[in-house]
N, C-alpha and C. Protein backbone atom coordinates (compact mmCIF):
# COMPACT_ATOMS: atom_id res chain seq x y z
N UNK A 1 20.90 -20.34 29.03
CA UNK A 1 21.75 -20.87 30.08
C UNK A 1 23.21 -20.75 29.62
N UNK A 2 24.32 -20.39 30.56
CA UNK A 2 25.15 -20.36 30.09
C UNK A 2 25.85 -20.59 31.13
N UNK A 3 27.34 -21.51 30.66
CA UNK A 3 27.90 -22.55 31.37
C UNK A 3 29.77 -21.83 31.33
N UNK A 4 29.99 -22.26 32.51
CA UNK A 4 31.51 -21.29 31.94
C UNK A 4 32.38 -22.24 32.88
N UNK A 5 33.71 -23.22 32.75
CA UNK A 5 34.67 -23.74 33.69
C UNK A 5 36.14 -23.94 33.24
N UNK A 6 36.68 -24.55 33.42
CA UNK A 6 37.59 -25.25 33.49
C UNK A 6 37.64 -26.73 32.72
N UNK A 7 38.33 -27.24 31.53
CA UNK A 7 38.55 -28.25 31.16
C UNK A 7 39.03 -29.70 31.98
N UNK A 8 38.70 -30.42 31.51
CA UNK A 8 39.28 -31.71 32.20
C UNK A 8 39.09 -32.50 30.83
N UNK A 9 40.46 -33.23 29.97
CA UNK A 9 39.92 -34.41 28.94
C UNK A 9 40.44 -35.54 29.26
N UNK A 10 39.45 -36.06 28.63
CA UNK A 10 39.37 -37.58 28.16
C UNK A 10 39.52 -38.33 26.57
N UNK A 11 39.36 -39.37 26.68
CA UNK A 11 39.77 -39.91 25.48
C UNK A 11 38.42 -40.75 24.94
N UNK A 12 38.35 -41.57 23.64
CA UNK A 12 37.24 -41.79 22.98
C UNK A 12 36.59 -43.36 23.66
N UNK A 13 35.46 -43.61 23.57
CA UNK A 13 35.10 -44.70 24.37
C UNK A 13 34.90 -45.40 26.03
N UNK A 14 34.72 -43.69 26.59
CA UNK A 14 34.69 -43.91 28.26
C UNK A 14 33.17 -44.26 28.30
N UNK A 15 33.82 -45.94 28.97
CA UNK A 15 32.33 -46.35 29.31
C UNK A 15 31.89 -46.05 30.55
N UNK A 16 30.50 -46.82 31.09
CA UNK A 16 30.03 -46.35 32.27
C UNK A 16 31.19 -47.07 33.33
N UNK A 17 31.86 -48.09 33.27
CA UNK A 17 32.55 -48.54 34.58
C UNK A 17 34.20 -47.57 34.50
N UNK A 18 34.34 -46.82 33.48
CA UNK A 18 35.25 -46.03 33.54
C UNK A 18 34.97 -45.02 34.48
N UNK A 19 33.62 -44.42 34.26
CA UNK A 19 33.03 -43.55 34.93
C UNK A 19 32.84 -43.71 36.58
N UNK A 20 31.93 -44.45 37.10
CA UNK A 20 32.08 -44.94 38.02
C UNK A 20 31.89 -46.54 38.18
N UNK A 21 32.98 -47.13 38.46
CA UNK A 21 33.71 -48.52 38.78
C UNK A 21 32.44 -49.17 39.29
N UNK A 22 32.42 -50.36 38.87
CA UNK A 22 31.49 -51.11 39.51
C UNK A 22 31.38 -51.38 40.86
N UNK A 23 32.58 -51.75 40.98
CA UNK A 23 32.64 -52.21 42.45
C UNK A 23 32.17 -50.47 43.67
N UNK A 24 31.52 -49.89 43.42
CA UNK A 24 30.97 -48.78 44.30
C UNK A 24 29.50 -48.46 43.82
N UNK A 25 29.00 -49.74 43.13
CA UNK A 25 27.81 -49.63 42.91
C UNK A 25 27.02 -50.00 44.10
N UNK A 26 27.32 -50.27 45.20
CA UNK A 26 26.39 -50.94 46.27
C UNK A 26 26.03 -49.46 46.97
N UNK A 27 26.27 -48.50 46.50
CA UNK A 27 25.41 -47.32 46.83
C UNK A 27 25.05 -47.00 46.01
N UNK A 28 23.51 -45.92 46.16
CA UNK A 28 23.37 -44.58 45.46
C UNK A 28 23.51 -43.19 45.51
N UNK A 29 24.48 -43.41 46.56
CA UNK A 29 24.87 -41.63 47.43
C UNK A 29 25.18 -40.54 46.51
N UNK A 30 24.54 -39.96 45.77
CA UNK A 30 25.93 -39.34 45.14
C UNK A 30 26.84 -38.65 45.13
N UNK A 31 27.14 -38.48 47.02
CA UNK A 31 28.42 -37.63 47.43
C UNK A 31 29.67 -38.92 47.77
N UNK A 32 28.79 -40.08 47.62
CA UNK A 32 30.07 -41.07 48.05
C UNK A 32 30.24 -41.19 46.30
N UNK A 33 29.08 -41.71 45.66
CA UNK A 33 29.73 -41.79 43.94
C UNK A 33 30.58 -40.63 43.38
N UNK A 34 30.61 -40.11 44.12
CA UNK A 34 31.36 -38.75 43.59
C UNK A 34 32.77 -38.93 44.10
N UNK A 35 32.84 -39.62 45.09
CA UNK A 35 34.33 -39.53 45.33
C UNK A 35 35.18 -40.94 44.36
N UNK A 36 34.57 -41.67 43.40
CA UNK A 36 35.43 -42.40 42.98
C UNK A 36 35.33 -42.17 41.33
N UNK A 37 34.90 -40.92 41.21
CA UNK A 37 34.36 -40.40 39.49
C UNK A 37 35.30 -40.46 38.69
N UNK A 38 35.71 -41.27 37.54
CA UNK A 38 36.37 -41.72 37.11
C UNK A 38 37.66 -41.72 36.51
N UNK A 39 38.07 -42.43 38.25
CA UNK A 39 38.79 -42.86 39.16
C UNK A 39 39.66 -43.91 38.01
N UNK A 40 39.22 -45.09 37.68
CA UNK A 40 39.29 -45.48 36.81
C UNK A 40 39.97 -45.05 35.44
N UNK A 41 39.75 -44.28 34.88
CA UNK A 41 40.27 -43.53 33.65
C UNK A 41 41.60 -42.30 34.49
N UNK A 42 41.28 -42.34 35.27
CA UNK A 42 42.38 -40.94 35.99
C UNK A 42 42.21 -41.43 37.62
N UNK A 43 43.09 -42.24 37.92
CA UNK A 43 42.96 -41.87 39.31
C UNK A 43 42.87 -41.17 40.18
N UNK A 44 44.30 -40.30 39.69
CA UNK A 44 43.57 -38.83 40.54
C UNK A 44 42.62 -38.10 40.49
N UNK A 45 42.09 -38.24 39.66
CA UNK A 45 40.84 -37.29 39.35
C UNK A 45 40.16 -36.82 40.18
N UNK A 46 38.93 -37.56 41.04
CA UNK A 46 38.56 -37.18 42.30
C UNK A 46 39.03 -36.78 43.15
N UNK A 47 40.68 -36.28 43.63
CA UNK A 47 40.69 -35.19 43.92
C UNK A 47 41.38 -34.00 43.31
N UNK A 48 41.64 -34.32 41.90
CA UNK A 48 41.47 -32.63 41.11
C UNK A 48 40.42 -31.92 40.93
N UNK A 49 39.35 -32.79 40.81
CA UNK A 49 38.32 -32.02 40.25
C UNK A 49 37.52 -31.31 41.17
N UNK A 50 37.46 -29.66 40.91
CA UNK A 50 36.60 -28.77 40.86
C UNK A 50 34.95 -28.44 41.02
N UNK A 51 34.17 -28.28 41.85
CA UNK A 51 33.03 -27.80 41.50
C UNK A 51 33.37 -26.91 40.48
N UNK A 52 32.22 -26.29 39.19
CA UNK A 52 32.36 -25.78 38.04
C UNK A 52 33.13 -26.18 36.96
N UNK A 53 33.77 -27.23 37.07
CA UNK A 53 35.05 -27.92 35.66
C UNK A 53 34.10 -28.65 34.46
N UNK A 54 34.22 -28.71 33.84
CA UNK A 54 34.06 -29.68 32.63
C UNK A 54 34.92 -30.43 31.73
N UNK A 55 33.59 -31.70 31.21
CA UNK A 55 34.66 -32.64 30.89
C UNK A 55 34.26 -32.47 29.51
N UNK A 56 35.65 -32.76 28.81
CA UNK A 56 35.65 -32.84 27.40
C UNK A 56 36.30 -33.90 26.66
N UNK A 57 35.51 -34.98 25.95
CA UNK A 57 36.05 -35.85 25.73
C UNK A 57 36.16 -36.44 24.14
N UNK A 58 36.58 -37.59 23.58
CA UNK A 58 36.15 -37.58 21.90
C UNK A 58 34.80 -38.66 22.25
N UNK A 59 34.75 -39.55 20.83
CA UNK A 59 33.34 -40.54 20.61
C UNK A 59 32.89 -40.91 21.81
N UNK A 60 31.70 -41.15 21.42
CA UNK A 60 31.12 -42.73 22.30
C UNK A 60 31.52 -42.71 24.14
N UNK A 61 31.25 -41.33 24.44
CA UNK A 61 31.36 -40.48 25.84
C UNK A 61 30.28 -41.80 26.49
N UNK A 62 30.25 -42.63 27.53
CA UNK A 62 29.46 -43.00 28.18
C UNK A 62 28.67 -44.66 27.79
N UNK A 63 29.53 -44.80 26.53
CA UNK A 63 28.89 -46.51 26.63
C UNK A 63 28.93 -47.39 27.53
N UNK A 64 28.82 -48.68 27.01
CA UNK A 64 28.87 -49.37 28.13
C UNK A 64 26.87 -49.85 29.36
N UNK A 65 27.08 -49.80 30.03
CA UNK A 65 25.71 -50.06 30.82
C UNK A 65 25.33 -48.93 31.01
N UNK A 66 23.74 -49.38 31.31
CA UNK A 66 22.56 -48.32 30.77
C UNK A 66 22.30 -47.62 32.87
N UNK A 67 23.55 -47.55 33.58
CA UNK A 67 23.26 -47.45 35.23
C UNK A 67 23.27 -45.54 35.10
N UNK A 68 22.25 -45.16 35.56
CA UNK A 68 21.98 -43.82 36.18
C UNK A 68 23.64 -42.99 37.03
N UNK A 69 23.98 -44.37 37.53
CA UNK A 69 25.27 -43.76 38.21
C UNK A 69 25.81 -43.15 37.57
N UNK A 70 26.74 -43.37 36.79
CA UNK A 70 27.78 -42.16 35.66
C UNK A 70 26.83 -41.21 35.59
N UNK A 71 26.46 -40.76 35.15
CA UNK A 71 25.69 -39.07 35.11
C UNK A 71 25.61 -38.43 36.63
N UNK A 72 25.03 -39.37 37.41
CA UNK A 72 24.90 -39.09 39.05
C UNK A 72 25.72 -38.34 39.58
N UNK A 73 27.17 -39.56 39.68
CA UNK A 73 28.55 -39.49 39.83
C UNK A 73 29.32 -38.43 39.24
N UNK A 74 28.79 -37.67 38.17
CA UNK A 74 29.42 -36.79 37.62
C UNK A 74 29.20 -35.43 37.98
N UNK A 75 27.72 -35.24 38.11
CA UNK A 75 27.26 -34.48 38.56
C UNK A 75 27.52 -33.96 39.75
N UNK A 76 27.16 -35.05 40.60
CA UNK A 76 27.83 -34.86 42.34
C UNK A 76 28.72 -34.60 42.58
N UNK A 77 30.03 -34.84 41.41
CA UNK A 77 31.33 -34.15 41.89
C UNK A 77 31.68 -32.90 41.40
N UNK A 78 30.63 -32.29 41.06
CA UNK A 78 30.60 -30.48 40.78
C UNK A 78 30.66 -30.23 39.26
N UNK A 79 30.82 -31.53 38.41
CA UNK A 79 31.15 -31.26 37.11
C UNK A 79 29.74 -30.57 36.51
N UNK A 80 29.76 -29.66 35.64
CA UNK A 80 28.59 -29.22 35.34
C UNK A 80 27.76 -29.31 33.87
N UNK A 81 29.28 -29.99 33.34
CA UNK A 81 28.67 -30.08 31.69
C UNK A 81 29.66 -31.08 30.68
N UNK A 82 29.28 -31.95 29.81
CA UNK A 82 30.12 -32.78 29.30
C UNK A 82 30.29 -32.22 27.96
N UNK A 83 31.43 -32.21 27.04
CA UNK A 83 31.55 -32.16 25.63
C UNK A 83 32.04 -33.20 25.40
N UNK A 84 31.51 -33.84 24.06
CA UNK A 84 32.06 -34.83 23.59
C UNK A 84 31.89 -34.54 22.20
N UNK A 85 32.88 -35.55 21.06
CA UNK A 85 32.18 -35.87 19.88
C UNK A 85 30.69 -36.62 19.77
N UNK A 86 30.99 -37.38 20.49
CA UNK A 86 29.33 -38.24 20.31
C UNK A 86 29.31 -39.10 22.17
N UNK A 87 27.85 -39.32 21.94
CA UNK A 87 27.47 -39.92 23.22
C UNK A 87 26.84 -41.07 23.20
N UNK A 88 27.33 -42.31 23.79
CA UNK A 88 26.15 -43.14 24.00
C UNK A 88 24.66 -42.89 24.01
N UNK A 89 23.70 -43.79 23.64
CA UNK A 89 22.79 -42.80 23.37
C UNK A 89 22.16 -43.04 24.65
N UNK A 90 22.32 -43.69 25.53
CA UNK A 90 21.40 -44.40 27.27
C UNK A 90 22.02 -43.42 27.92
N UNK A 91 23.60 -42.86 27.87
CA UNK A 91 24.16 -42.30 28.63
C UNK A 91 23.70 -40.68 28.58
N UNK A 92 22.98 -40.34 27.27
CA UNK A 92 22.91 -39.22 26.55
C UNK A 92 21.14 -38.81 27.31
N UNK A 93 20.46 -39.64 27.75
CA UNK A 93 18.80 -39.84 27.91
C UNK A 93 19.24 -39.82 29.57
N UNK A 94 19.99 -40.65 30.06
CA UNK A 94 20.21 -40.57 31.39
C UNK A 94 20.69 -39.05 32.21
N UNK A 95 21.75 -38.81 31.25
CA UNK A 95 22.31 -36.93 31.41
C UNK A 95 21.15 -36.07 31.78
N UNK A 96 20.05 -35.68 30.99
CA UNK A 96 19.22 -34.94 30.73
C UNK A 96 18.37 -35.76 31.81
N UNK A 97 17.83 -37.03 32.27
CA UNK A 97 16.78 -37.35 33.50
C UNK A 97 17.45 -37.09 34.91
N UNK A 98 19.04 -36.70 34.65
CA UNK A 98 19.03 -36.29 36.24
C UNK A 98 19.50 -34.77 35.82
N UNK A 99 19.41 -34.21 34.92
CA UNK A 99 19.63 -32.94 34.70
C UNK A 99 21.01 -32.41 34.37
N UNK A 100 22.16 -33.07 34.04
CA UNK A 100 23.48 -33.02 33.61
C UNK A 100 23.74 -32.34 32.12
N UNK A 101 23.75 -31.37 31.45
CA UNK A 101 24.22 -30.76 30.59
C UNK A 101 25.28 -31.65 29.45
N UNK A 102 24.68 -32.01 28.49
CA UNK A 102 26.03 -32.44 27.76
C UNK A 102 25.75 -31.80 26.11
N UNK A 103 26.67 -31.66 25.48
CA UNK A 103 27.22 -30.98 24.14
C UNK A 103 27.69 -31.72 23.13
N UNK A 104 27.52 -32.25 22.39
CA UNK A 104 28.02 -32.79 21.08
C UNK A 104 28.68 -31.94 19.88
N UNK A 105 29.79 -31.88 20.12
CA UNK A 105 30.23 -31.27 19.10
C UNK A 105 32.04 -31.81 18.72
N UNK A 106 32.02 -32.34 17.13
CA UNK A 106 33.26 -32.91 17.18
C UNK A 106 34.53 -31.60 16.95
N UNK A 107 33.98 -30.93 16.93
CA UNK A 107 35.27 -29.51 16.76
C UNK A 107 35.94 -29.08 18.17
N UNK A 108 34.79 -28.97 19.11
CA UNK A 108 35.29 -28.43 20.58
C UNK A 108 36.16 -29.95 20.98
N UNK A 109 35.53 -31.13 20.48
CA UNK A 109 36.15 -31.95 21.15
C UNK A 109 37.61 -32.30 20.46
N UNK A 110 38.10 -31.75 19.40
CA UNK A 110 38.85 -32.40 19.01
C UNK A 110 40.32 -30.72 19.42
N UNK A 111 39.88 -29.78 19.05
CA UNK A 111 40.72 -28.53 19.82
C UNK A 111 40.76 -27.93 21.35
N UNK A 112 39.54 -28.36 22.05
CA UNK A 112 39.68 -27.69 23.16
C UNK A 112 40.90 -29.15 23.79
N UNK A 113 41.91 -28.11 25.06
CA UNK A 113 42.54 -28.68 25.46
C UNK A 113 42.86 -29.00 27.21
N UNK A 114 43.02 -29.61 27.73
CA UNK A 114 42.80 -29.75 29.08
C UNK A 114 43.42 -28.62 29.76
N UNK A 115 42.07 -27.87 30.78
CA UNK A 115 42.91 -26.95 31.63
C UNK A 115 42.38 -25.42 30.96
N UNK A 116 41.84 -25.52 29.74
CA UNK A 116 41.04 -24.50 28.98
C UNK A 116 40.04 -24.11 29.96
N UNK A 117 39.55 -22.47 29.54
CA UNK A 117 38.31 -21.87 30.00
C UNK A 117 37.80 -22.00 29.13
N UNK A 118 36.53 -22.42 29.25
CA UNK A 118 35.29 -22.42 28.03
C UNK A 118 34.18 -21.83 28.89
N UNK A 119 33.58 -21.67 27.82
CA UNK A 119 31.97 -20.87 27.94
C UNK A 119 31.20 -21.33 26.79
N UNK A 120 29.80 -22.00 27.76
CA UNK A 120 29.06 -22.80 26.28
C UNK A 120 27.82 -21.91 26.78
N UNK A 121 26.72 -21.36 25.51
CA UNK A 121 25.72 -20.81 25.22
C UNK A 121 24.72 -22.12 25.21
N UNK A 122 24.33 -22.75 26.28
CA UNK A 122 23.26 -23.80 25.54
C UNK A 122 21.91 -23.50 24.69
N UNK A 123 21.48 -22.01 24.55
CA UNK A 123 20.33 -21.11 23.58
C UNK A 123 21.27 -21.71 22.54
N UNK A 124 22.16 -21.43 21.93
CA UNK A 124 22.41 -21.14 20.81
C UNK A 124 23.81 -22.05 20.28
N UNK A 125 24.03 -22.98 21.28
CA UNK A 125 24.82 -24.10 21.04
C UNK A 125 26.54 -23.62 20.67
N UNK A 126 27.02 -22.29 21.13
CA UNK A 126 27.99 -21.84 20.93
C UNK A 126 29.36 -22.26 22.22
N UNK A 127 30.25 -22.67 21.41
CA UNK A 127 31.33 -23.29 22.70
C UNK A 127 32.48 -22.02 22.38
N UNK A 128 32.25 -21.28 23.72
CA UNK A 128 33.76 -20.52 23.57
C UNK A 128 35.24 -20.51 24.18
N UNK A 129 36.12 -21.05 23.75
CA UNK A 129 37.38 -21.72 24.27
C UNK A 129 38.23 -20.20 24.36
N UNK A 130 37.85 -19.99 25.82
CA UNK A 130 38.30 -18.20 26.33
C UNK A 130 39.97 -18.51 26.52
N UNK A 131 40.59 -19.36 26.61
CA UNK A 131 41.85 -19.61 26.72
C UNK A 131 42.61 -19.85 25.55
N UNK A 132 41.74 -19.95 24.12
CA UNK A 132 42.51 -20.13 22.90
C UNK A 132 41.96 -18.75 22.03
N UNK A 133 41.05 -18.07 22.14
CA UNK A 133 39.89 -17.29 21.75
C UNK A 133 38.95 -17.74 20.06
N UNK A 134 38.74 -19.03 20.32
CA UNK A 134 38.50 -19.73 19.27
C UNK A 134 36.93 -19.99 19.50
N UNK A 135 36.24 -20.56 18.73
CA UNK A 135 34.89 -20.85 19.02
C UNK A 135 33.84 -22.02 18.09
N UNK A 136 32.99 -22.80 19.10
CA UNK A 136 33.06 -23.83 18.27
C UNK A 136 31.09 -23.85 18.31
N UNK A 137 30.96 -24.91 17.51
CA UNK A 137 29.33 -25.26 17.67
C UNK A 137 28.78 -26.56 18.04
N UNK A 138 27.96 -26.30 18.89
CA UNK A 138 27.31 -27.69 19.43
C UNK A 138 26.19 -27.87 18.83
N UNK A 139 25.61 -28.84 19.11
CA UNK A 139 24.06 -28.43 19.00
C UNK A 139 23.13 -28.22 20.53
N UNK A 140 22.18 -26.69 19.91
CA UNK A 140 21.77 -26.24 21.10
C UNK A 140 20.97 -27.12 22.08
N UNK A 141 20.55 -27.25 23.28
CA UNK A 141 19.83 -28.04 23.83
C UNK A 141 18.38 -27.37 23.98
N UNK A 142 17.77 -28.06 23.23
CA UNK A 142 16.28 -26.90 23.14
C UNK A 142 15.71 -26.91 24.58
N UNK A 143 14.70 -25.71 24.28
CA UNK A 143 14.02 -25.34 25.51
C UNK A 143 13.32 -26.45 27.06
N UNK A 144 13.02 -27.16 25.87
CA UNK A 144 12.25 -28.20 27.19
C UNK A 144 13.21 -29.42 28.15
N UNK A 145 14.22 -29.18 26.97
CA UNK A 145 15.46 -29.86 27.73
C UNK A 145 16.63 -29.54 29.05
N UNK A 146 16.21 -28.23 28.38
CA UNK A 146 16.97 -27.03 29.23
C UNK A 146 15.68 -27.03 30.79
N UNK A 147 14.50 -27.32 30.43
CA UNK A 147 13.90 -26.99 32.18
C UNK A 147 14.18 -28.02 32.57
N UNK A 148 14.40 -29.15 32.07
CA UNK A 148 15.03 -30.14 32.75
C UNK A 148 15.91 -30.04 33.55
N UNK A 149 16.90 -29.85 32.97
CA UNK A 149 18.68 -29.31 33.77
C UNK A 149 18.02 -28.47 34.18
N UNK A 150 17.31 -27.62 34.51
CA UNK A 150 17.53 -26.25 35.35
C UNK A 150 16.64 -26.75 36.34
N UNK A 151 15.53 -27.36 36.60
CA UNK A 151 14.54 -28.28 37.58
C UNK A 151 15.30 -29.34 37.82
N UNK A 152 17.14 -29.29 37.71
CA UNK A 152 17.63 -30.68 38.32
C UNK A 152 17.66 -31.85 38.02
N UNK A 153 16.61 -32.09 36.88
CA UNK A 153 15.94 -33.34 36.14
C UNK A 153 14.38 -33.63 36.11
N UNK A 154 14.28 -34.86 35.55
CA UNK A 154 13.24 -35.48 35.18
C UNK A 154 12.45 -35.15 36.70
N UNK A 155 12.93 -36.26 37.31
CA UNK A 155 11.91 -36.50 38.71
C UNK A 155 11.53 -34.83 39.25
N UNK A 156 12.40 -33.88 39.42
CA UNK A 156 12.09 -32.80 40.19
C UNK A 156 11.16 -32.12 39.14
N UNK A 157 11.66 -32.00 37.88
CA UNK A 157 10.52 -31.36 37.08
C UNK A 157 9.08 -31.75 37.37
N UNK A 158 9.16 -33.00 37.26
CA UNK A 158 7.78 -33.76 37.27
C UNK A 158 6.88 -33.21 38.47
N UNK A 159 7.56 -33.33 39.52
CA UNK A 159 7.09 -33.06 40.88
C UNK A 159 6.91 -31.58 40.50
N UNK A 160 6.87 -30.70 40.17
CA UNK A 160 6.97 -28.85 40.00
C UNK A 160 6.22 -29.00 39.29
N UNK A 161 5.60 -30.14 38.28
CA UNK A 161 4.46 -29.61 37.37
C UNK A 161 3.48 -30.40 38.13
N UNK A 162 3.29 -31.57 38.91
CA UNK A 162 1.96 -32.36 39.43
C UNK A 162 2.09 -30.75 40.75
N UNK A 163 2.60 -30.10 41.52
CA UNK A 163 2.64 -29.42 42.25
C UNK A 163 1.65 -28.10 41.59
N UNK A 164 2.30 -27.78 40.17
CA UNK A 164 1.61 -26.32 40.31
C UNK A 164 0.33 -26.78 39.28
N UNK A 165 -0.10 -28.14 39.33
CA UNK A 165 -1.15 -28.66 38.46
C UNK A 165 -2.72 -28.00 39.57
């Protein structure tokens, strides 16, 4: 799989109400959670952001509460893949059950810069920062993780294997 956008950063310790605000938890839409994606940390954000962009951020990407929303919310607003130094680890299990792509790596996170083209190899965990021509390492997302994200997530996978059972 291979992932190619546009940068967007952040800084170390975006929790989940950074992500999406509490107060818009009384839905689960995730074209309305998408319009207040974190809104909070960048106001403008929701409306800079891009279908195809990615976010790149330092530590502890996603602490905070264990709510499905932030990954949802992120997703729904076209973002397609997170880099961070490190991830909450609820936020990190939640990514991968609705099928959201994320990267751990403290090198991309600490040189790539907002507004960069990157290209990440998730086979082989390679981050390429096409706007600096530099290149960094993640760790890869193995195979069974990867039909996840590519079946959308947990629930749709599930349903595609009781289906072709």
């Amino acid at each position: 799989m291979l992932i190619r956008g546009r940068t967007w950063r952040f800084g170390a310790d975006i929790d989940t109400d950074a992500i999406i605000p509490a107060r818009y938890l009384n839905t689960s839409d995730p074209h309305e959670l998408a319009k207040h994606v974190m809104e909070d940390a960048d106001p403008g954000f929701p409306g800079k952001v891009k279908a195809g962009d990615i976010i790149v951020a330092d530590k502890n990407f996603g602490c905070g509460s264990s709510r499905e929303h932030a990954p949802i919310a992120i997703k729904a607003a076209g973002i397609q893949a997170v880099v961070a130094k490190s991830f909450a680890r609820i936020f990190y299990r939640n990514a991968f059950n609705i099928g959201l792509p994320i990267f751990e790596s403290a090198e991309a996170s600490e040189k790539i810069r907002e507004g960069d083209e990157i290209e990440i190899d998730a086979d082989s965990g390679i981050i390429r920062n096409l706007s600096r021509n530099e290149e960094y390492h993640a760790k890869p997302i193995p195979p069974f993780m990867q039909e996840l994200i590519e079946a959308g997530g947990l629930v749709e996978w599930t349903r595609r294997k009781i289906k072709a059972a």
